[in-house]
N, C-alpha and C. Protein backbone atom coordinates (compact mmCIF):
# COMPACT_ATOMS: atom_id res chain seq x y z
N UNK A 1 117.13 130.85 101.19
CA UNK A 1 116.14 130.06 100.47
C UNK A 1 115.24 131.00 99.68
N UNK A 2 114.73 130.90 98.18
CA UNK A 2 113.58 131.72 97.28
C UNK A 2 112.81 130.79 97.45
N UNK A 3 111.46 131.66 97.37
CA UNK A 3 110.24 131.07 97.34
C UNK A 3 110.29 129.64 96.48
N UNK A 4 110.91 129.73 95.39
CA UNK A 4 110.91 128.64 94.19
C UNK A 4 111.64 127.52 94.71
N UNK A 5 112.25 127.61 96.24
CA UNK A 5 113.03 126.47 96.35
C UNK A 5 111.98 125.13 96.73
N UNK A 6 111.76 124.53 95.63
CA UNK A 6 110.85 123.11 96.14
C UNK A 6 111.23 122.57 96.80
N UNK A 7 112.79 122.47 97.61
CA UNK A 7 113.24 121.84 98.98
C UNK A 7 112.90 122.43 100.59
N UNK A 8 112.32 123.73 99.75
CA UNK A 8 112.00 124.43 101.43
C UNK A 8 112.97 124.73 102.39
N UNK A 9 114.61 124.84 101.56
CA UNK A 9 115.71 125.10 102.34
C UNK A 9 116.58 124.21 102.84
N UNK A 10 115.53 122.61 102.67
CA UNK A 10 117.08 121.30 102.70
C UNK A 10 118.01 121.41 101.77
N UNK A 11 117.97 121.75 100.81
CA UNK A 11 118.71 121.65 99.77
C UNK A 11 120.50 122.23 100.14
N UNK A 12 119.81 123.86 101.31
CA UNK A 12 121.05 124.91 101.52
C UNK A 12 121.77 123.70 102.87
N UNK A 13 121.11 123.16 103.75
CA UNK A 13 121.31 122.42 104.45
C UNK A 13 121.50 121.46 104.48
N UNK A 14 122.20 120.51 103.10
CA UNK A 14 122.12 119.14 102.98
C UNK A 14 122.65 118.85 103.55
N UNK A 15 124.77 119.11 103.87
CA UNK A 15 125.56 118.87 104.21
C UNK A 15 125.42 118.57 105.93
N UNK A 16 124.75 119.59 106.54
CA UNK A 16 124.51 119.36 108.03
C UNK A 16 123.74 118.34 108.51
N UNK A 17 122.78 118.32 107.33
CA UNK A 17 121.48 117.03 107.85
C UNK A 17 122.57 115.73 108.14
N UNK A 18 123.49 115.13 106.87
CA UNK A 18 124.06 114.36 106.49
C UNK A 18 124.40 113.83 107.70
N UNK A 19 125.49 115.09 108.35
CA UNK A 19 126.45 114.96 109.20
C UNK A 19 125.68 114.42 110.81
N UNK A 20 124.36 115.10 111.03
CA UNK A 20 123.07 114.53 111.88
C UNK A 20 122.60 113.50 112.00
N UNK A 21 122.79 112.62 111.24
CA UNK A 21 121.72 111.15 110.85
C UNK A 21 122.19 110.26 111.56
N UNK A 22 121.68 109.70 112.10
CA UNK A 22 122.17 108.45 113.16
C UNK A 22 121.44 106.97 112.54
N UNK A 23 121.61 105.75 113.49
CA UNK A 23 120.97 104.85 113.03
C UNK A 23 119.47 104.85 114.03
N UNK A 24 119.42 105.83 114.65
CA UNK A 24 118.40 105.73 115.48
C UNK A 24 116.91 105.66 114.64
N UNK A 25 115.84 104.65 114.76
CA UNK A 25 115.07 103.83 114.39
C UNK A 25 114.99 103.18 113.08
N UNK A 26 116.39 102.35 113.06
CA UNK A 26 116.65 101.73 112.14
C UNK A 26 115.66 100.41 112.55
N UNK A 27 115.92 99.93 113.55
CA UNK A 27 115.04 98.84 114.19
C UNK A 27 113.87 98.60 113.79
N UNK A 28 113.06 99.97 114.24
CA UNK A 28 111.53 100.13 113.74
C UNK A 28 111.16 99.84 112.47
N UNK A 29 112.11 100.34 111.50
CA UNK A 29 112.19 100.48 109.82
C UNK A 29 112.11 98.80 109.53
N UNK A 30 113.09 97.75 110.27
CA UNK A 30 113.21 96.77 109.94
C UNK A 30 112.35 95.50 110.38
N UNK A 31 112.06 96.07 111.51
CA UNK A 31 110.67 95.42 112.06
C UNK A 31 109.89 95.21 111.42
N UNK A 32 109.48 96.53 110.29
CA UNK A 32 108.02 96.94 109.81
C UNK A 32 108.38 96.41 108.68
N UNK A 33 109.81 96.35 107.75
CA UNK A 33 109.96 95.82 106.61
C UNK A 33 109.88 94.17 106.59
N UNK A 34 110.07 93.49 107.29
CA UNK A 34 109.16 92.18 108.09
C UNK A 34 108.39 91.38 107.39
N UNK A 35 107.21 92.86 107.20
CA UNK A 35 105.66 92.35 107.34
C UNK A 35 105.61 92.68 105.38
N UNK A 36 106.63 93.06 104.99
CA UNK A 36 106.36 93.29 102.94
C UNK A 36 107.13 91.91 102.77
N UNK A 37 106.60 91.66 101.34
CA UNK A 37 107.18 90.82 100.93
C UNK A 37 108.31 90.72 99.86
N UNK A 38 109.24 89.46 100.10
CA UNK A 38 110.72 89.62 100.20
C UNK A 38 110.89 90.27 98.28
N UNK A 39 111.75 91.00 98.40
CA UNK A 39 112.43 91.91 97.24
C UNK A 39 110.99 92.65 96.48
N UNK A 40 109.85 93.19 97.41
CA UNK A 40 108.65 94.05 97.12
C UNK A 40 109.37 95.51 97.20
N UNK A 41 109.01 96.17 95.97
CA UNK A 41 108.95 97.57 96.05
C UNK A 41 108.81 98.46 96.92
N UNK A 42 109.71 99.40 97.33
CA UNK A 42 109.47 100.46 98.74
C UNK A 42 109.42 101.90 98.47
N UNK A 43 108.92 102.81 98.76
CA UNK A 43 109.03 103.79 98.19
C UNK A 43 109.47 104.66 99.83
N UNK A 44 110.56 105.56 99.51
CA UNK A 44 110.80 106.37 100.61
C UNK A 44 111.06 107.68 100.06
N UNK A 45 110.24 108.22 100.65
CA UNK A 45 109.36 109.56 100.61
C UNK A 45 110.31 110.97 101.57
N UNK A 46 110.79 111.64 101.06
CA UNK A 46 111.90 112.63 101.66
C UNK A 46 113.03 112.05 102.10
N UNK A 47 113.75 110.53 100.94
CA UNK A 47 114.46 109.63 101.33
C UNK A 47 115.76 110.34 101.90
N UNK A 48 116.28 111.59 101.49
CA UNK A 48 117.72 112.13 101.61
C UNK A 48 118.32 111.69 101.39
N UNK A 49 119.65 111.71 101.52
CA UNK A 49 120.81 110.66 101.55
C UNK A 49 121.02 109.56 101.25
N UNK A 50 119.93 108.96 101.98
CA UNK A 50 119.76 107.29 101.87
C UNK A 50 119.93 106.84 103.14
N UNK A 51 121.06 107.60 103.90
CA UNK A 51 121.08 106.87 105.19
C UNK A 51 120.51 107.09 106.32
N UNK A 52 120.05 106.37 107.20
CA UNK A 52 120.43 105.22 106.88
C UNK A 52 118.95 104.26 106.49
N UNK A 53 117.69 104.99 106.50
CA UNK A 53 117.05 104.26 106.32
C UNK A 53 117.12 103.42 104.44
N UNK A 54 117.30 103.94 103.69
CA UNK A 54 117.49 103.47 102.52
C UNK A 54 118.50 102.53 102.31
N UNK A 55 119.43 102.27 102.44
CA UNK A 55 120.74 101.57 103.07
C UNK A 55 119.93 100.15 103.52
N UNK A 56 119.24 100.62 105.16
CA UNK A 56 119.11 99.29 105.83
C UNK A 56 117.58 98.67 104.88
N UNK A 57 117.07 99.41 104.04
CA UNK A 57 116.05 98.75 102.77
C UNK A 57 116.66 97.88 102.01
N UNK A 58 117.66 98.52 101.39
CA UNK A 58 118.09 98.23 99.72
C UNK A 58 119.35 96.28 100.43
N UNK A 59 119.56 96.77 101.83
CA UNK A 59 120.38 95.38 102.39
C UNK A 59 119.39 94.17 102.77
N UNK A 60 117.79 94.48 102.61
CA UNK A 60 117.27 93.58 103.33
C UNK A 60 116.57 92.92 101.91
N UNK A 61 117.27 93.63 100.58
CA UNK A 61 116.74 93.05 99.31
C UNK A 61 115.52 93.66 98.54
N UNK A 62 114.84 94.98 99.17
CA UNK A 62 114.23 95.38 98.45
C UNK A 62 114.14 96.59 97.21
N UNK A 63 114.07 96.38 96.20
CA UNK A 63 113.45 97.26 95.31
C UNK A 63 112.84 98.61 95.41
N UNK A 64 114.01 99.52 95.64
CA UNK A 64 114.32 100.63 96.12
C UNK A 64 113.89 101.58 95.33
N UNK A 65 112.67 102.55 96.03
CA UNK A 65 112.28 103.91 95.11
C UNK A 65 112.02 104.76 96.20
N UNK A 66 113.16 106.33 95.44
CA UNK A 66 113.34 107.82 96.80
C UNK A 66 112.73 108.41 96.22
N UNK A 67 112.34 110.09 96.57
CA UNK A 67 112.29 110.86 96.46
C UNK A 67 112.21 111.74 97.20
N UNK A 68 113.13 113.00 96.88
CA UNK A 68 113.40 113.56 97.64
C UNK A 68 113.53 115.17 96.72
N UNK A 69 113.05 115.73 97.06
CA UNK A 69 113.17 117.35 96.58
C UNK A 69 114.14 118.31 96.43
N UNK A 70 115.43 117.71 97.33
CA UNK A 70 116.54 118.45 97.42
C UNK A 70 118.04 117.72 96.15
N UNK A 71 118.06 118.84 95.46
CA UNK A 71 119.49 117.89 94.74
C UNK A 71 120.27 117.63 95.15
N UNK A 72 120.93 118.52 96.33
CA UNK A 72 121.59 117.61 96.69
C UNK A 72 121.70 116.35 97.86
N UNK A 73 121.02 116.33 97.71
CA UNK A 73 120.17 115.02 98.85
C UNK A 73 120.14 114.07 97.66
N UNK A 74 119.47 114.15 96.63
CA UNK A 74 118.80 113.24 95.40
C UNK A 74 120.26 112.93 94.73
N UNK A 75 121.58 113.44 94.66
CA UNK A 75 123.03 113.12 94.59
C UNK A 75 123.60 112.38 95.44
N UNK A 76 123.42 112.60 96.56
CA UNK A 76 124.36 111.66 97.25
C UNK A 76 123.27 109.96 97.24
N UNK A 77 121.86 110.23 97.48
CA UNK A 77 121.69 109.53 97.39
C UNK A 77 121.66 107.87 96.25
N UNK A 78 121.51 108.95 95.53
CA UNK A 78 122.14 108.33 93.75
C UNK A 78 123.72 107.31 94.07
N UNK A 79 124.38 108.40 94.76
CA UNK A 79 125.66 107.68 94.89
C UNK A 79 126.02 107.00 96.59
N UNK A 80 125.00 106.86 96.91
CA UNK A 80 125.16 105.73 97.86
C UNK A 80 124.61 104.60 97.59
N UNK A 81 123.62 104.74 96.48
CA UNK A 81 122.17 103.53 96.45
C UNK A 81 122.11 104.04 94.75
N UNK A 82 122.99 103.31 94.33
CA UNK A 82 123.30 103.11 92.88
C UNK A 82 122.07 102.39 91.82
N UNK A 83 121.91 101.40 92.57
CA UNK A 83 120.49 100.32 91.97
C UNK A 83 119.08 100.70 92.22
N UNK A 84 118.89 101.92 93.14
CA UNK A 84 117.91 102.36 93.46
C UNK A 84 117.22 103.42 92.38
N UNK A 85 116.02 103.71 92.70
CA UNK A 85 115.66 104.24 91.26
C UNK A 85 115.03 105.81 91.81
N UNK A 86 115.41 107.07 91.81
CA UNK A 86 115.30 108.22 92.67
C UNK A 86 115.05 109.16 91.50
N UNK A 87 114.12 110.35 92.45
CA UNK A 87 113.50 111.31 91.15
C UNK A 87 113.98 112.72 92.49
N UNK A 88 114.35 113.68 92.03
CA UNK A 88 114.19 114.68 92.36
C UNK A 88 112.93 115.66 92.53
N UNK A 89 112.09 115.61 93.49
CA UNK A 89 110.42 116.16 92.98
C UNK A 89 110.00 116.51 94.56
N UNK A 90 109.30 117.02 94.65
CA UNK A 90 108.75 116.41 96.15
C UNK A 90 107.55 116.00 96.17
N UNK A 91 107.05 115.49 97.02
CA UNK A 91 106.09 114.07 97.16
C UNK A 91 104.57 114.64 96.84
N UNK A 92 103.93 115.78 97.63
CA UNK A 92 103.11 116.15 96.55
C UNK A 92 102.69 116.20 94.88
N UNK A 93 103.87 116.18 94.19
CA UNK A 93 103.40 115.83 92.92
C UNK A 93 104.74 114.90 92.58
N UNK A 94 105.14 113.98 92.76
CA UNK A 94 106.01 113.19 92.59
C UNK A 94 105.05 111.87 91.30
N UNK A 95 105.73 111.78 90.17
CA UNK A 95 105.29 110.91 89.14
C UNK A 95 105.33 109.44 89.91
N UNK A 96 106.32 109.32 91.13
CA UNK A 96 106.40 107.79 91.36
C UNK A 96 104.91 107.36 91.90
N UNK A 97 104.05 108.10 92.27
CA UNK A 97 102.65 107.28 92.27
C UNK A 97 102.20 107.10 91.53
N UNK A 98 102.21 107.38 90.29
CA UNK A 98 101.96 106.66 89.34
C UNK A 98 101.80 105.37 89.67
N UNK A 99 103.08 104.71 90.14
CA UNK A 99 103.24 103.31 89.93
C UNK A 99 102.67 102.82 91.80
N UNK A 100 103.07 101.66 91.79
CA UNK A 100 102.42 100.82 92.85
C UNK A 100 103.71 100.42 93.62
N UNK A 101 103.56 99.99 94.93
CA UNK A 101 103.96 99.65 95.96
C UNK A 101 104.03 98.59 97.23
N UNK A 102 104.67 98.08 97.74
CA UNK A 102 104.32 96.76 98.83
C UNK A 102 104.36 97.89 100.17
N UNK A 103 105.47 98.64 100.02
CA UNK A 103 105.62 99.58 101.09
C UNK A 103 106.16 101.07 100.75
N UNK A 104 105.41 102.06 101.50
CA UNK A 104 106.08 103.24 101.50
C UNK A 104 106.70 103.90 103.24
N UNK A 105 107.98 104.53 103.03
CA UNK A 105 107.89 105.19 104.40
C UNK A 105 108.33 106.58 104.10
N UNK A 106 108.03 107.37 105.50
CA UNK A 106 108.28 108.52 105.08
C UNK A 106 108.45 108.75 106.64
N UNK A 107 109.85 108.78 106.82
CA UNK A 107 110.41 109.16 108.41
C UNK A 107 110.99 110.71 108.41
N UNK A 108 110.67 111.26 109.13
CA UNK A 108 111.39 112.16 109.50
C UNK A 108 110.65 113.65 108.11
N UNK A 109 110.21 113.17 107.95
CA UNK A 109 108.81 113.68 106.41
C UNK A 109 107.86 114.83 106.31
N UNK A 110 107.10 113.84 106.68
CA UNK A 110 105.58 114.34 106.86
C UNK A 110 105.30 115.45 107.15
N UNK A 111 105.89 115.52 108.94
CA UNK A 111 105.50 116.92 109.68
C UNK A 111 106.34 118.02 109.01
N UNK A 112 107.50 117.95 108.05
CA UNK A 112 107.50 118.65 107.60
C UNK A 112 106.75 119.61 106.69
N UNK A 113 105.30 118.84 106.16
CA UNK A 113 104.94 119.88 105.32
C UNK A 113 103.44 120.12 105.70
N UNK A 114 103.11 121.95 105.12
CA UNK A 114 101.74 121.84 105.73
C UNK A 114 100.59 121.47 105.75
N UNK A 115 99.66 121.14 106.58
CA UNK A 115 98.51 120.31 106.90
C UNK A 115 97.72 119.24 105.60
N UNK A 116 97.50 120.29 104.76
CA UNK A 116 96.89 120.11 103.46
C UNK A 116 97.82 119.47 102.39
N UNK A 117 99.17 119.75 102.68
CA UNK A 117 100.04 119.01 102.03
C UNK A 117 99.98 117.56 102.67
N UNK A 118 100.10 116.97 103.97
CA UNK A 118 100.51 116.04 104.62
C UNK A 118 98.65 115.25 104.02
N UNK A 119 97.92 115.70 104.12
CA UNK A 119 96.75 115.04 104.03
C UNK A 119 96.48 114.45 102.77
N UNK A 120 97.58 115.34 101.28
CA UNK A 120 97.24 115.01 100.62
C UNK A 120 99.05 114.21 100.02
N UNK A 121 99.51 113.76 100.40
CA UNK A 121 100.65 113.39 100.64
C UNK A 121 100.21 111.55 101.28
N UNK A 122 99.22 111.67 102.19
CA UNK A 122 98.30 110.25 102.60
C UNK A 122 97.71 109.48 101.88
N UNK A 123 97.05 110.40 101.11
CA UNK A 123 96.11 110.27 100.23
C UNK A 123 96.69 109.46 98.71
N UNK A 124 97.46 110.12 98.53
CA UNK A 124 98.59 109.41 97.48
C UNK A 124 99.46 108.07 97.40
N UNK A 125 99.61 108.04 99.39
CA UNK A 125 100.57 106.90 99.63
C UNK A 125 99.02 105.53 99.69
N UNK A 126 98.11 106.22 99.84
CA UNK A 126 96.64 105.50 99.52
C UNK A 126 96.24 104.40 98.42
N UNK A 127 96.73 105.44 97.61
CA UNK A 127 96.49 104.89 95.99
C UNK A 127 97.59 104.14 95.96
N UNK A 128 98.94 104.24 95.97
CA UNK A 128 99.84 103.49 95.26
C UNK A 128 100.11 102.35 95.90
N UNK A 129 99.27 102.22 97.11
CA UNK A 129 99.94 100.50 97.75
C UNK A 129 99.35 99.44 97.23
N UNK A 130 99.61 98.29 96.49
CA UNK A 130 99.42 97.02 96.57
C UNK A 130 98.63 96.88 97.86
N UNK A 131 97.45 95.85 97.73
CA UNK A 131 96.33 95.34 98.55
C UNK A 131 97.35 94.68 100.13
N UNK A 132 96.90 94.83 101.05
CA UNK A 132 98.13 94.29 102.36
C UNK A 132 99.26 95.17 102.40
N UNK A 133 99.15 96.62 101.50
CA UNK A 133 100.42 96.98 101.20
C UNK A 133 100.77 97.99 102.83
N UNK A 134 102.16 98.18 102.81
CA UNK A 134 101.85 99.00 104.21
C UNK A 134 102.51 100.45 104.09
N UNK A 135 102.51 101.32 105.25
CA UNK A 135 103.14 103.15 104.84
C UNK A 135 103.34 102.99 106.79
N UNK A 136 104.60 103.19 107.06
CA UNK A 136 105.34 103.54 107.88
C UNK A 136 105.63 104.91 108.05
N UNK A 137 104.98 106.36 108.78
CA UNK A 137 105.92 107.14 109.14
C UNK A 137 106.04 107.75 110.20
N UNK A 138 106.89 108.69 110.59
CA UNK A 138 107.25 109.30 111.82
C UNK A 138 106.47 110.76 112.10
N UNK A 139 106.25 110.99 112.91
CA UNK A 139 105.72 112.30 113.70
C UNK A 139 105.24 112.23 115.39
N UNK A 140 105.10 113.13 116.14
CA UNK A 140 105.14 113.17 117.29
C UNK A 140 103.42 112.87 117.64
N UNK A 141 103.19 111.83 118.36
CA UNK A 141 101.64 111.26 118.46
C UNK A 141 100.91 112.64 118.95
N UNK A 142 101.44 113.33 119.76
CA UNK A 142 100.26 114.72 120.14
C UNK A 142 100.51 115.59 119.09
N UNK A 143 99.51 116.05 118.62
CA UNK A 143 99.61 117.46 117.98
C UNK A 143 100.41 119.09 118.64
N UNK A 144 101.25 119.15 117.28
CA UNK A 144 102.30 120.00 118.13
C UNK A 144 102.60 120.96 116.93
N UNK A 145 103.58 121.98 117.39
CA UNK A 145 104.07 122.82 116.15
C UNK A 145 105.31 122.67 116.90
N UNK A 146 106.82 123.12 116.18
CA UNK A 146 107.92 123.67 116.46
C UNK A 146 108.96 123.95 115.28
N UNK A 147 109.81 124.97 115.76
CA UNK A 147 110.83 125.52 114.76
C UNK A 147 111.50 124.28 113.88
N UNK A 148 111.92 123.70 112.79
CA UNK A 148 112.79 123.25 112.52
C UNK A 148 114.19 123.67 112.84
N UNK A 149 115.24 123.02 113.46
CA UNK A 149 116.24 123.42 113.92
C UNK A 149 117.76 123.84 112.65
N UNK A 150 117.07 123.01 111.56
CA UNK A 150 118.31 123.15 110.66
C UNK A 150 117.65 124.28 109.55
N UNK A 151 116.19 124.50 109.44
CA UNK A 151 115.59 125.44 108.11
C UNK A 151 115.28 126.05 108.54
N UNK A 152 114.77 126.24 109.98
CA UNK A 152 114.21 127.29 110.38
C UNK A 152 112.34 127.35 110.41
N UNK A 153 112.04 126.49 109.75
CA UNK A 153 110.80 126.61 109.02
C UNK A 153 109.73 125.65 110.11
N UNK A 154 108.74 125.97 110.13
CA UNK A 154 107.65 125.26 111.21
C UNK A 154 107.38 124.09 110.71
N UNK A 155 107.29 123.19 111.52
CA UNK A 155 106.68 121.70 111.32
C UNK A 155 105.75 121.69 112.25
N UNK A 156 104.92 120.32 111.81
CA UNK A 156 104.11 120.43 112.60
C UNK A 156 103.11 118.83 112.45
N UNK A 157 102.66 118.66 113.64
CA UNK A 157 102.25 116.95 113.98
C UNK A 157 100.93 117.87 113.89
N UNK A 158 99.97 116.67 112.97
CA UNK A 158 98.35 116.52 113.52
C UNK A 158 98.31 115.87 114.04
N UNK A 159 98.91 115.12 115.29
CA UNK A 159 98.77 114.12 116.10
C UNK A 159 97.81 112.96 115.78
N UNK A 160 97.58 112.03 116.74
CA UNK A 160 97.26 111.03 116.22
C UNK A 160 96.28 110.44 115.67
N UNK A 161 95.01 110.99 116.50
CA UNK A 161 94.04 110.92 116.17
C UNK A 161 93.46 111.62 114.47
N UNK A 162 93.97 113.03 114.44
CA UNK A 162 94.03 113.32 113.17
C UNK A 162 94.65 112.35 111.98
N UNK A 163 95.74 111.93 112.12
CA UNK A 163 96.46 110.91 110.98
C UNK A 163 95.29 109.97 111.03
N UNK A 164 94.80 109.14 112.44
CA UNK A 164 94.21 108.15 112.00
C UNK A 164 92.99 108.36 111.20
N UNK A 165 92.37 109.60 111.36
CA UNK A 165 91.10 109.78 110.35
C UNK A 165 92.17 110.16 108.57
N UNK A 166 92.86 110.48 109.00
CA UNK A 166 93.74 110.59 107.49
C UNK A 166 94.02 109.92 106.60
N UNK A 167 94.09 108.45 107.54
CA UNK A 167 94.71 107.22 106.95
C UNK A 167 93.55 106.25 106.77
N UNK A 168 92.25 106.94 107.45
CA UNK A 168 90.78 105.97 107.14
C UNK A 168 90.56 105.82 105.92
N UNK A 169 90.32 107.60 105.33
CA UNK A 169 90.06 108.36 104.65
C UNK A 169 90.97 107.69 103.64
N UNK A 170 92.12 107.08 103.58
CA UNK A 170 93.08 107.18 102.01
C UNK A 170 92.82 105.43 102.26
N UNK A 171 92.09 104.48 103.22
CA UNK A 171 91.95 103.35 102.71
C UNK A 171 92.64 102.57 103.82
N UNK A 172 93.35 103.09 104.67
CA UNK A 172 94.17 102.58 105.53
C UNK A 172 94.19 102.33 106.77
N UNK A 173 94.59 101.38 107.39
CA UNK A 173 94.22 101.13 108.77
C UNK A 173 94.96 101.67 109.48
N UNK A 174 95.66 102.16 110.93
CA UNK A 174 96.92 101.67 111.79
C UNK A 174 96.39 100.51 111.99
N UNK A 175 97.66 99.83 112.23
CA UNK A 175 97.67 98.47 112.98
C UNK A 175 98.61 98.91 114.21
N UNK A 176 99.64 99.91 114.38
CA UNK A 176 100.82 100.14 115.55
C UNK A 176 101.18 101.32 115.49
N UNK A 177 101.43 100.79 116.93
CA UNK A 177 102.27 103.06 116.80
C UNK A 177 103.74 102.40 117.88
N UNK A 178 104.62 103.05 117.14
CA UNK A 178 106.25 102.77 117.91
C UNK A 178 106.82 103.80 118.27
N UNK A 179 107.53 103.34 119.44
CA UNK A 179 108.66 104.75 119.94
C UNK A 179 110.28 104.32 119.76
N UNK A 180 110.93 105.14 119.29
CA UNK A 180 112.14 104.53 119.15
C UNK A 180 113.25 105.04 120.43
N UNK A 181 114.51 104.63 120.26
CA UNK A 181 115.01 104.73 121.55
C UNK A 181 115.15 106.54 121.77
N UNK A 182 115.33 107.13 120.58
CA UNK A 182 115.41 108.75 120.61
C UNK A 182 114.09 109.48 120.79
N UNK A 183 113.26 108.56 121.03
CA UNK A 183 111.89 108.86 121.36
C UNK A 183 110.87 109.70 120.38
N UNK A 184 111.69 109.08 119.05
CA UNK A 184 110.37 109.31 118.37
C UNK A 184 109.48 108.60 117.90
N UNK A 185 108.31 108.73 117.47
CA UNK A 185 106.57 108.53 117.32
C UNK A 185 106.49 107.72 115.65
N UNK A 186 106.63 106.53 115.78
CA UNK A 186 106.14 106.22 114.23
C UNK A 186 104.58 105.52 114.35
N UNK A 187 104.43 105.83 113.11
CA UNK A 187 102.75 105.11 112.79
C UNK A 187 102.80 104.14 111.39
N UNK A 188 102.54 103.10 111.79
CA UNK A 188 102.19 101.57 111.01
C UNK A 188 100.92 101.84 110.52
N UNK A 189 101.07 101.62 109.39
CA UNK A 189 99.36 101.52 108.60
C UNK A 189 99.53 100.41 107.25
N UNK A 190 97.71 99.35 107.61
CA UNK A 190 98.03 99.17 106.17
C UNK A 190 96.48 98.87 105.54
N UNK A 191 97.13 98.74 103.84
CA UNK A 191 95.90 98.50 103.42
C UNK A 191 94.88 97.70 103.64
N UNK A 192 93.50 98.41 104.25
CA UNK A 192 92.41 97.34 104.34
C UNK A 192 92.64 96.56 105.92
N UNK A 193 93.42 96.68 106.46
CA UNK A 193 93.88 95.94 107.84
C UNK A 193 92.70 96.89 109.00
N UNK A 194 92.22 95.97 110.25
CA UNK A 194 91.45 97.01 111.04
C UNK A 194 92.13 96.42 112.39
């Protein structure tokens, strides 16, 4: 990986992630997609691939927007989720906030990037939601650090209490926190909700 890689080394690792992905908290994803309304805009935030969370979006009828930093992640996903509308960028300065939203998620995401990135990465998913709008993502509820297993590179949870002042701060409520059967940590937030 060079410093210049804006994927942070998914990019060298696409192929393995791919081969990794399970349907594990597909459930959660669909639960939470529920509560948007039917064929509302979604934005998924370090979408990869597409699968499977983009997949079980784009089947439940919604109006599909990725981004994802890695090309070749932002390729396959192109060619799994054809109708979907995907930018190569990563989410810190990604043009798709520009525009507006019913829902954003960002699973498997967040803790990837550091502190000041993730805060201001909140902050963004802040602005672009539609009023009731909601932001679904994953990280481990205690504050933690550990190796990434496929980049090598540190991730890291502000646990929960931190997100929730994160998500005050960009306008947002939690309303839920979920565990999925692989036991990971998602957080439900939405606009204006207490």
């Amino acid at each position: 990986m060079t410093s210049d890689d804006a994927s942070a080394g998914w990019d060298s690792v696409a192929d393995q992630f791919a081969a990794l992905r399970s349907n594990i908290g597909t459930d959660i994803v669909l639960h939470w997609s529920r509560q948007l309304p039917r064929g509302g805009a979604v934005l998924d935030i370090g979408c990869g691939t597409g699968v499977p969370i983009g997949t079980c979006l784009a089947a439940q009828g919604f109006a599909l927007f990725g981004i994802d930093p890695a090309p070749r992640m932002i390729a396959a996903f192109r060619r799994i989720l054809p109708d979907a509308t995907a930018a190569c960028e990563p989410a810190e300065t990604s043009r798709f906030f520009d525009r507006r939203f019913d829902g954003v998620v960002a699973i498997g995401m967040l803790f990837l990037l550091p502190e000041a990135a993730q805060a201001a990465v909140i902050t963004r998913v802040g602005r672009a939601l539609h009023p009731g709008g909601r932001f679904l993502f994953s990280a481990p509820r205690e504050r933690c650090d550990w190796e990434d297993s496929l980049t090598g590179r540190r991730s890291r949870s502000l646990g929960e209490g931190a997100y929730g002042a994160l998500l005050d701060a960009a306008g947002l409520k939690m309303v839920a926190c979920h565990r999925d059967e692989g036991c990971n940590d998602y957080f439900d937030a939405a606009v204006g909700k207490a």
